[in-house]
C-alpha atoms as a PDB file:
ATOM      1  CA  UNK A   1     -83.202-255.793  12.599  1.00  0.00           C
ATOM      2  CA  UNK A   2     -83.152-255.751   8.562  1.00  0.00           C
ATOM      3  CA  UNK A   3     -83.211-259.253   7.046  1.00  0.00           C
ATOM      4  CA  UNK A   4     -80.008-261.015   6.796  1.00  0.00           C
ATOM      5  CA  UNK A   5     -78.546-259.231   8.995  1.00  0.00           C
ATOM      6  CA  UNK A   6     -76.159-260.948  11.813  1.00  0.00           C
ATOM      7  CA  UNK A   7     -77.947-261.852  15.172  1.00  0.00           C
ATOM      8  CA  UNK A   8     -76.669-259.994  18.764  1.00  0.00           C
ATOM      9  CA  UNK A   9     -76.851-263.162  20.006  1.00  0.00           C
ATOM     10  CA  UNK A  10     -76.659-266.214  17.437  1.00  0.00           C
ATOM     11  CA  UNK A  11     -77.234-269.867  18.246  1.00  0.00           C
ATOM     12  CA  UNK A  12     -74.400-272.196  17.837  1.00  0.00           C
ATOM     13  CA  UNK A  13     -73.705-276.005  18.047  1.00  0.00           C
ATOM     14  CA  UNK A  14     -72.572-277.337  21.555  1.00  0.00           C
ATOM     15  CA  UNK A  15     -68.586-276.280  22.347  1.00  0.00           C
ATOM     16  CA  UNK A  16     -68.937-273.944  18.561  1.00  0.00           C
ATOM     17  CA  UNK A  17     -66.233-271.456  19.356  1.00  0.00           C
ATOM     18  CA  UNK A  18     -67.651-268.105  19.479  1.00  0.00           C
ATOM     19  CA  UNK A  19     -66.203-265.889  16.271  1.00  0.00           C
ATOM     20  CA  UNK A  20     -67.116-262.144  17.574  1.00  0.00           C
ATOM     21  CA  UNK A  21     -66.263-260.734  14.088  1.00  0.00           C
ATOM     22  CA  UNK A  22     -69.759-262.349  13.175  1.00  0.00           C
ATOM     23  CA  UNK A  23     -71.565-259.938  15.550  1.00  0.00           C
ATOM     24  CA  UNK A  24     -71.596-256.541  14.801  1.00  0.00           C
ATOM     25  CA  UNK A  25     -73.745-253.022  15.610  1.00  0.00           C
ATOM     26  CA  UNK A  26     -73.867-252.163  19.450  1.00  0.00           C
ATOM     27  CA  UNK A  27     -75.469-254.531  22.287  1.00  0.00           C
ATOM     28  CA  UNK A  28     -79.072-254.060  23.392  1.00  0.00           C
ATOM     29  CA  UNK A  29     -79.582-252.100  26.143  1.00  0.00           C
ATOM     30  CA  UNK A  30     -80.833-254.323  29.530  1.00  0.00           C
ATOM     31  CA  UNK A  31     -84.144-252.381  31.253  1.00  0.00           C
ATOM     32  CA  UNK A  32     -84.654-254.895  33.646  1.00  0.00           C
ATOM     33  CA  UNK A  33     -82.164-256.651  36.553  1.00  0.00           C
ATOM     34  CA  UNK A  34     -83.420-259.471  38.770  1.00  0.00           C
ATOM     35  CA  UNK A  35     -81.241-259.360  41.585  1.00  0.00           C
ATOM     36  CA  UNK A  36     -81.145-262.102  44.901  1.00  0.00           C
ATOM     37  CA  UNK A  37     -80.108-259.734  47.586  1.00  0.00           C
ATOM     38  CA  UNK A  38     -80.206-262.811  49.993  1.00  0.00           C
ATOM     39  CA  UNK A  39     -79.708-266.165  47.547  1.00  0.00           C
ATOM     40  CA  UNK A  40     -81.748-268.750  48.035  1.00  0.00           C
ATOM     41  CA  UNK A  41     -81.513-267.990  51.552  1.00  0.00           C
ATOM     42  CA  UNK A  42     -85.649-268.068  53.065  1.00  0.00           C
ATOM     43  CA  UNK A  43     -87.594-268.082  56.783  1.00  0.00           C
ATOM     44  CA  UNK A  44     -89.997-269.912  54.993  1.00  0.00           C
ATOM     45  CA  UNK A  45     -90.167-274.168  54.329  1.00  0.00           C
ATOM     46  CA  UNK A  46     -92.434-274.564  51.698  1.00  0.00           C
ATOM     47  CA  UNK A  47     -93.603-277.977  50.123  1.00  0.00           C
ATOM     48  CA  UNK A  48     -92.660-277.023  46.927  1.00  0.00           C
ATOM     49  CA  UNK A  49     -89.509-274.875  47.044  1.00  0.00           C
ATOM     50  CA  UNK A  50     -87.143-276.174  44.456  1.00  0.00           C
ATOM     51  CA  UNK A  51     -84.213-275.149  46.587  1.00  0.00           C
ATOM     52  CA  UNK A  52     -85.029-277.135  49.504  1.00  0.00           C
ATOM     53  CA  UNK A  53     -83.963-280.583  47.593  1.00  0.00           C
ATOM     54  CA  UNK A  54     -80.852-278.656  46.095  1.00  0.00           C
ATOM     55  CA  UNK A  55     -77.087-279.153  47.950  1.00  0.00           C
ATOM     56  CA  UNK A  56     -75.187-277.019  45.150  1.00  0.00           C
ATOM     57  CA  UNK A  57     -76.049-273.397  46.255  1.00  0.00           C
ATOM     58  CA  UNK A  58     -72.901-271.652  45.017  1.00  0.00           C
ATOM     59  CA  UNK A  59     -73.041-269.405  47.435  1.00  0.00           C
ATOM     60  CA  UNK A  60     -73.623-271.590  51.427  1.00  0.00           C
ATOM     61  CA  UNK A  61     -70.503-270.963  52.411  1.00  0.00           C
ATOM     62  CA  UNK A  62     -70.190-267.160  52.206  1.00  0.00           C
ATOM     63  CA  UNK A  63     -70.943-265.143  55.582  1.00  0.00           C
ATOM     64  CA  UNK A  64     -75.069-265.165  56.045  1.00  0.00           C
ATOM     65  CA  UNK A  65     -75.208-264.960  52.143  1.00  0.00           C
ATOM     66  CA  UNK A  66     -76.212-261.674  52.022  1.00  0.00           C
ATOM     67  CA  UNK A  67     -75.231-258.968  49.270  1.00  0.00           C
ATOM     68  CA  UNK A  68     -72.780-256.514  50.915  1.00  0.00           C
ATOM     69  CA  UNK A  69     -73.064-252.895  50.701  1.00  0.00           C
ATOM     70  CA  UNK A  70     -70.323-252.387  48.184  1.00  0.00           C
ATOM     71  CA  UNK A  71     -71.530-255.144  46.038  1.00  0.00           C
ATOM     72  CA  UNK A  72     -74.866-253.352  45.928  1.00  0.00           C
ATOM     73  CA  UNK A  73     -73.251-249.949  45.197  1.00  0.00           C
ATOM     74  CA  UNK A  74     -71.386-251.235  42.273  1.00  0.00           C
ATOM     75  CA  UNK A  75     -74.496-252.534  41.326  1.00  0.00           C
ATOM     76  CA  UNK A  76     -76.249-249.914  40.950  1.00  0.00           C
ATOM     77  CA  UNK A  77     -73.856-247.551  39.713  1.00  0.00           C
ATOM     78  CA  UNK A  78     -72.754-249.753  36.740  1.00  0.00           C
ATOM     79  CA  UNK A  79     -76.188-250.873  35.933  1.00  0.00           C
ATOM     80  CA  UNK A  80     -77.495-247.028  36.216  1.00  0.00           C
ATOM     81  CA  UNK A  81     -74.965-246.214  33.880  1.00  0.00           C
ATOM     82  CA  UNK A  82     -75.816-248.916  31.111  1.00  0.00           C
ATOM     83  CA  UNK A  83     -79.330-249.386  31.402  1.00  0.00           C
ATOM     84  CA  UNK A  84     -79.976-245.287  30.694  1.00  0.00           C
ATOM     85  CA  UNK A  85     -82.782-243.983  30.562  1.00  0.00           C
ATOM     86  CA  UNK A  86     -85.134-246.537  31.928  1.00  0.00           C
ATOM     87  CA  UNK A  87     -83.979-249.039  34.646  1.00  0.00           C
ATOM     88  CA  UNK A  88     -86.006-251.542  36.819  1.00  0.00           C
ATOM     89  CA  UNK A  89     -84.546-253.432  39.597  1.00  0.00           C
ATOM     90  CA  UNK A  90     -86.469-256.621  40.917  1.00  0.00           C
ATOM     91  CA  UNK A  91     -85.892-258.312  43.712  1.00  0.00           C
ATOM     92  CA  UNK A  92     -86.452-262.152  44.445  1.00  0.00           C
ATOM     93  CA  UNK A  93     -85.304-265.008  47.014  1.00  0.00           C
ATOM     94  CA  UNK A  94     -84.879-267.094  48.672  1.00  0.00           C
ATOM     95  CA  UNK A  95     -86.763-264.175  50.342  1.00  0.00           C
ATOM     96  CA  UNK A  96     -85.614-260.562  49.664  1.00  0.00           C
ATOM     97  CA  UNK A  97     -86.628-258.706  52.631  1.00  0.00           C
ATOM     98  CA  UNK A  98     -83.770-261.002  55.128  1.00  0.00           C
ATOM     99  CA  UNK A  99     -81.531-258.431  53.694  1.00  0.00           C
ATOM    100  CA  UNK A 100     -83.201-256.099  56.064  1.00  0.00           C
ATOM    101  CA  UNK A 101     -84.242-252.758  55.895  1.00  0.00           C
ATOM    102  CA  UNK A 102     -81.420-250.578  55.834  1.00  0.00           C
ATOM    103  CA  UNK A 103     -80.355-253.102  52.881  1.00  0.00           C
ATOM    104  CA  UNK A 104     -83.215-251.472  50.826  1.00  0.00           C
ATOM    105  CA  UNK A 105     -82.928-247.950  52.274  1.00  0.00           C
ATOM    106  CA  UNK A 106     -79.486-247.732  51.255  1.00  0.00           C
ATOM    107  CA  UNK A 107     -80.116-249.242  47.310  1.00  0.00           C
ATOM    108  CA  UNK A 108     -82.517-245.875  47.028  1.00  0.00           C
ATOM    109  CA  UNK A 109     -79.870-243.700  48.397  1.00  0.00           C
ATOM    110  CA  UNK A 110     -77.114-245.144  45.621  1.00  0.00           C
ATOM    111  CA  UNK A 111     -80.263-244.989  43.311  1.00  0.00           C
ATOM    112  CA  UNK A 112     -80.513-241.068  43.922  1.00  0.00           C
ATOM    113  CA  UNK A 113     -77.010-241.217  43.971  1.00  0.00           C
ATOM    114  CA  UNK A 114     -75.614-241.974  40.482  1.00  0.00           C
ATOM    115  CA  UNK A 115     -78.864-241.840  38.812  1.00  0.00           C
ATOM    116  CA  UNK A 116     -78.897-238.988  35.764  1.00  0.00           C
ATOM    117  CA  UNK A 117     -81.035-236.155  34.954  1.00  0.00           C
ATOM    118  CA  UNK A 118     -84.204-237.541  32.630  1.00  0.00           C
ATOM    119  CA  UNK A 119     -83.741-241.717  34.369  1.00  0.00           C
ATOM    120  CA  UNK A 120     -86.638-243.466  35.056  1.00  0.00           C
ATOM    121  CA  UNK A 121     -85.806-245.991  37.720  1.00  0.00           C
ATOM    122  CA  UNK A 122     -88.363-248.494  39.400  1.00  0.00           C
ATOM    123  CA  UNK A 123     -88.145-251.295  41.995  1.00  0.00           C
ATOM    124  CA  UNK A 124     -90.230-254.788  42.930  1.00  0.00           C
ATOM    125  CA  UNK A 125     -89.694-256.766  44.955  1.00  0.00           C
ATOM    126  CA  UNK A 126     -91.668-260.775  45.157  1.00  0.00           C
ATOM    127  CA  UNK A 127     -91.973-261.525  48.856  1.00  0.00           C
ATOM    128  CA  UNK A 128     -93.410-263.807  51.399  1.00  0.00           C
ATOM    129  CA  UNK A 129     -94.722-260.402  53.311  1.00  0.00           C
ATOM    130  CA  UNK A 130     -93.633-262.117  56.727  1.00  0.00           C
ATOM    131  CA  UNK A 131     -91.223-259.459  57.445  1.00  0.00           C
ATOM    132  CA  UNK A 132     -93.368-256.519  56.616  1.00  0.00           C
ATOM    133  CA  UNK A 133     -93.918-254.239  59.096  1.00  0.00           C
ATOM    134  CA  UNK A 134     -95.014-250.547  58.797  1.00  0.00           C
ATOM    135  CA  UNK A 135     -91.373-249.387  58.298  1.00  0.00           C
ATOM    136  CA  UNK A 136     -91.595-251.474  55.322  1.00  0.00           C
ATOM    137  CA  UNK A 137     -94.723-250.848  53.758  1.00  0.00           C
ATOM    138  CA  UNK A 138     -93.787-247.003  54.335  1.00  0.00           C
ATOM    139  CA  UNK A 139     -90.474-247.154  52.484  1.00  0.00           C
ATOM    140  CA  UNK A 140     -92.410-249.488  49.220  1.00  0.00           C
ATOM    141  CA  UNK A 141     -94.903-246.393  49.710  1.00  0.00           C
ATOM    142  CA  UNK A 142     -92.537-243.521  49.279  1.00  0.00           C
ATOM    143  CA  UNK A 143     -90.726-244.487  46.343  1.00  0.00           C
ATOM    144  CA  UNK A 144     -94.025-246.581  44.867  1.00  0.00           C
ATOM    145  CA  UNK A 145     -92.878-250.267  44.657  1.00  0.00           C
ATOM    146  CA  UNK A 146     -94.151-253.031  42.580  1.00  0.00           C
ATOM    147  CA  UNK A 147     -94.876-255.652  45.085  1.00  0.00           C
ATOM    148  CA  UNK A 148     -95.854-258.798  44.667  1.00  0.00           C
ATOM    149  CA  UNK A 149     -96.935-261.050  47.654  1.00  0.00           C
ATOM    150  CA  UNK A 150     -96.551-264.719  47.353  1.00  0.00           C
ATOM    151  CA  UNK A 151    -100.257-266.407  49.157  1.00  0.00           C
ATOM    152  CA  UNK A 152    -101.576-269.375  47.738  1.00  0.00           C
ATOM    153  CA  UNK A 153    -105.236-269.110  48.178  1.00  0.00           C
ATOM    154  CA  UNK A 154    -107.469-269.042  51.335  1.00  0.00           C
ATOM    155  CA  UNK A 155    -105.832-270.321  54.796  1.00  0.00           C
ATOM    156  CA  UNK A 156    -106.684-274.292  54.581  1.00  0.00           C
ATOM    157  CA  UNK A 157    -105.247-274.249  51.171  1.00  0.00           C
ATOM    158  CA  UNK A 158    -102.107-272.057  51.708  1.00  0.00           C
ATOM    159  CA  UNK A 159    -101.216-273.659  55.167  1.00  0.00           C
ATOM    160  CA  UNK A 160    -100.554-276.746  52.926  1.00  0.00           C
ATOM    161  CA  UNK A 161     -97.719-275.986  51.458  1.00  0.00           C
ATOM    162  CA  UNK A 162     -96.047-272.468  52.979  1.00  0.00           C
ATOM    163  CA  UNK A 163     -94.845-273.497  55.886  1.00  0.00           C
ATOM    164  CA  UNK A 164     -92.649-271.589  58.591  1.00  0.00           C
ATOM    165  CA  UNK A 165     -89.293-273.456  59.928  1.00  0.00           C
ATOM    166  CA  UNK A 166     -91.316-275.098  62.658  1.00  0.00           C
ATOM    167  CA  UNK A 167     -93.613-276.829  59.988  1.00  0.00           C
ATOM    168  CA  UNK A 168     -96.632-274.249  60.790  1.00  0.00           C
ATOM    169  CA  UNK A 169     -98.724-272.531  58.164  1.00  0.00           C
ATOM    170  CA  UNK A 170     -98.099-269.255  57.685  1.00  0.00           C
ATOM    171  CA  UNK A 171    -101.551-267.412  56.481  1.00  0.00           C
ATOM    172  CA  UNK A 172    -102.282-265.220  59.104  1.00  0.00           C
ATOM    173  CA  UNK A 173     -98.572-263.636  59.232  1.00  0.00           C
ATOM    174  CA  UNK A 174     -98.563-263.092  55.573  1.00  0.00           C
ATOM    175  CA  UNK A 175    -101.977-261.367  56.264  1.00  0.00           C
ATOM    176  CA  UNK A 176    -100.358-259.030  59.257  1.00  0.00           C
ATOM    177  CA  UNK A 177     -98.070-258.079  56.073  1.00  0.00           C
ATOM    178  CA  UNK A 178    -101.147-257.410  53.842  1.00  0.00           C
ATOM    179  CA  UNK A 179    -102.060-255.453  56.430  1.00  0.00           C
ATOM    180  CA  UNK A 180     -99.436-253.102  56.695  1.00  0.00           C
ATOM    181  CA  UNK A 181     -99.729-252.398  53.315  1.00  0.00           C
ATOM    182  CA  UNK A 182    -103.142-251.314  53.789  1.00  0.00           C
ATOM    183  CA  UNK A 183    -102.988-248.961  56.211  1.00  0.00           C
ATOM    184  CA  UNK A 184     -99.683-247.204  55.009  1.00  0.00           C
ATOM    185  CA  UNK A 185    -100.925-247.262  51.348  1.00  0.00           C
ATOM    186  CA  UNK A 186    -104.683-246.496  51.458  1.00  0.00           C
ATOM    187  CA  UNK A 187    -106.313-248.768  50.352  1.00  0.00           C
ATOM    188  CA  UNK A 188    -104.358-250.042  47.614  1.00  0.00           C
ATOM    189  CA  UNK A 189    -103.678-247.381  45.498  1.00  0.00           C
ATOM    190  CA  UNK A 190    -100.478-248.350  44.778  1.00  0.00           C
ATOM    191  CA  UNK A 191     -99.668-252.098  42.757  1.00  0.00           C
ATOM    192  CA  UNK A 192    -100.019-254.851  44.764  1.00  0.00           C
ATOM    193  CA  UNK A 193    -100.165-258.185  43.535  1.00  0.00           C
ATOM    194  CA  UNK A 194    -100.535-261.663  45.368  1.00  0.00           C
ATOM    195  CA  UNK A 195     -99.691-264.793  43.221  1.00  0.00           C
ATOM    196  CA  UNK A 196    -102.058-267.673  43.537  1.00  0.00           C
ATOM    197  CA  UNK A 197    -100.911-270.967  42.729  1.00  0.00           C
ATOM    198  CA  UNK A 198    -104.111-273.494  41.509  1.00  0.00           C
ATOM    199  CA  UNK A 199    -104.061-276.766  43.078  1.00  0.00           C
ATOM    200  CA  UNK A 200    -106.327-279.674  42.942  1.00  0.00           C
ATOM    201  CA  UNK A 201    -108.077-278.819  45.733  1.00  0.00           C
ATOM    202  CA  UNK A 202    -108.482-275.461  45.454  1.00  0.00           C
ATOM    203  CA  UNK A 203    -110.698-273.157  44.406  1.00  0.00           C
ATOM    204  CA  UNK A 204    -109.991-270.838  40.725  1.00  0.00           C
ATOM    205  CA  UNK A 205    -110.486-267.874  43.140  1.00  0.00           C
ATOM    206  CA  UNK A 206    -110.454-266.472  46.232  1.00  0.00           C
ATOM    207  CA  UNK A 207    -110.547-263.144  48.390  1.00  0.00           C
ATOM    208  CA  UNK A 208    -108.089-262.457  51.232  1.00  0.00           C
ATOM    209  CA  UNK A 209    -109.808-259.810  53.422  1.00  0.00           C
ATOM    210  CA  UNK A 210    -107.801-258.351  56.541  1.00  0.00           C
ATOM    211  CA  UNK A 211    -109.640-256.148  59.125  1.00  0.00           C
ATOM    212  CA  UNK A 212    -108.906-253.147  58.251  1.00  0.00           C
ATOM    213  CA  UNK A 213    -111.624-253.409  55.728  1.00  0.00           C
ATOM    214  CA  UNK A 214    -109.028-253.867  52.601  1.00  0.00           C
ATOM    215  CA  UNK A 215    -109.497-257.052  51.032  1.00  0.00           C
ATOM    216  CA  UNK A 216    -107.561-258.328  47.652  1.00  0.00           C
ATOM    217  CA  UNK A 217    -109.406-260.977  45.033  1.00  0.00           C
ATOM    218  CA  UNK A 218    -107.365-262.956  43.211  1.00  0.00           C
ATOM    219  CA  UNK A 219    -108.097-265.515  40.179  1.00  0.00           C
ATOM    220  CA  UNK A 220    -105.637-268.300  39.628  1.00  0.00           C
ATOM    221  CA  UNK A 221    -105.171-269.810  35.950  1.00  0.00           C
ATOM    222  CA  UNK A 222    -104.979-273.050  34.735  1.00  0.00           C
END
């Protein structure tokens, strides 16, 4: 943007009415959409969550909080349409995957649906991996997922903190996840990422190995 020139998005004083007429040339283009397919809803009770000590979810009293099929179709047909020619979708919690399978299965099939000749489109998803299965890991594999899996170090420090909703750690059934990933994606090939959160205790770095001879180092920062 040449100097001088008005901002697309200027910053005014608390309750400054907005005067449009300032802005002018055409809105930037969003590439990227985080979407909650689930809210804050989660099978998980960690330590930390911030929405645990939260009563003002917006959305507790709608049916199981879950994104409805024609809310996702919109969805992806307007944002397809304005985000041309590159579009990511990424997909958070709560924890995405309670929006079950056919949730995702159907977002590619609107994706193939009203996406245009010459669109890029990608998805990612950050997930607790307790859900995974082989169906899962096969359907990330086919249309080559970003994933990130959410493990906080090795079992004695994870099981600290990431508990289930009877208060039990929840390593080795984020690990049957890992797992799956392995053996429907090779080894890897395709991005997988596990977020490590430091804690006083625990180590800078650590290596979760499953037995199917696929392991996955990690280095937390400071």
């Amino acid at each position: 943007m040449a100097a001088g020139s008005p901002s697309l998005f200027p910053i005014l004083p608390a309750a400054t009415p907005m005067d449009y007429s300032a802005v002018s040339g055409a809105a930037p283009r969003i590439t990227s959409l985080l979407i909650k397919p689930a809210s804050a809803v989660c099978n998980l009770d960690c330590a930390y969550c911030f929405y645990l000590d939260r009563d003002a979810d917006p959305y507790k009293d709608l049916p199981a909080r879950r994104m409805t099929a024609d809310t996702l179709e919109r969805l992806v047909d307007s944002y397809l349409f304005y985000s041309f020619p590159n579009s990511t979708f990424a997909f958070q919690g709560g924890e995405p995957t309670l929006a079950g399978l056919d949730f995702f299965e159907q977002l590619v099939k609107f994706q193939q649906q009203y996406g245009r000749n010459g669109q890029n489109v990608s998805n990612s998803m950050q997930t607790n991996a307790i859900l995974v299965d082989d169906n899962w890991a096969r359907l990330f594999k086919q249309y080559n997922w970003l994933l990130g899996v959410s493990l906080d170090g090795p079992q004695e420090v994870h099981d600290l903190y990431r508990f289930n909703k009877a208060g039990h750690g929840t390593f080795n059934q984020v690990l049957k996840g890992i797992e799956a990933f392995a053996a429907e994606q090779s080894g890897f090939q395709h991005p997988l990422r596990l977020e490590a959160r430091p804690t006083s205790t625990g180590p800078r770095s650590f290596t979760a190995s499953t037995n199917r001879e696929a392991s996955i180092t990690c280095n937390s920062s400071l």
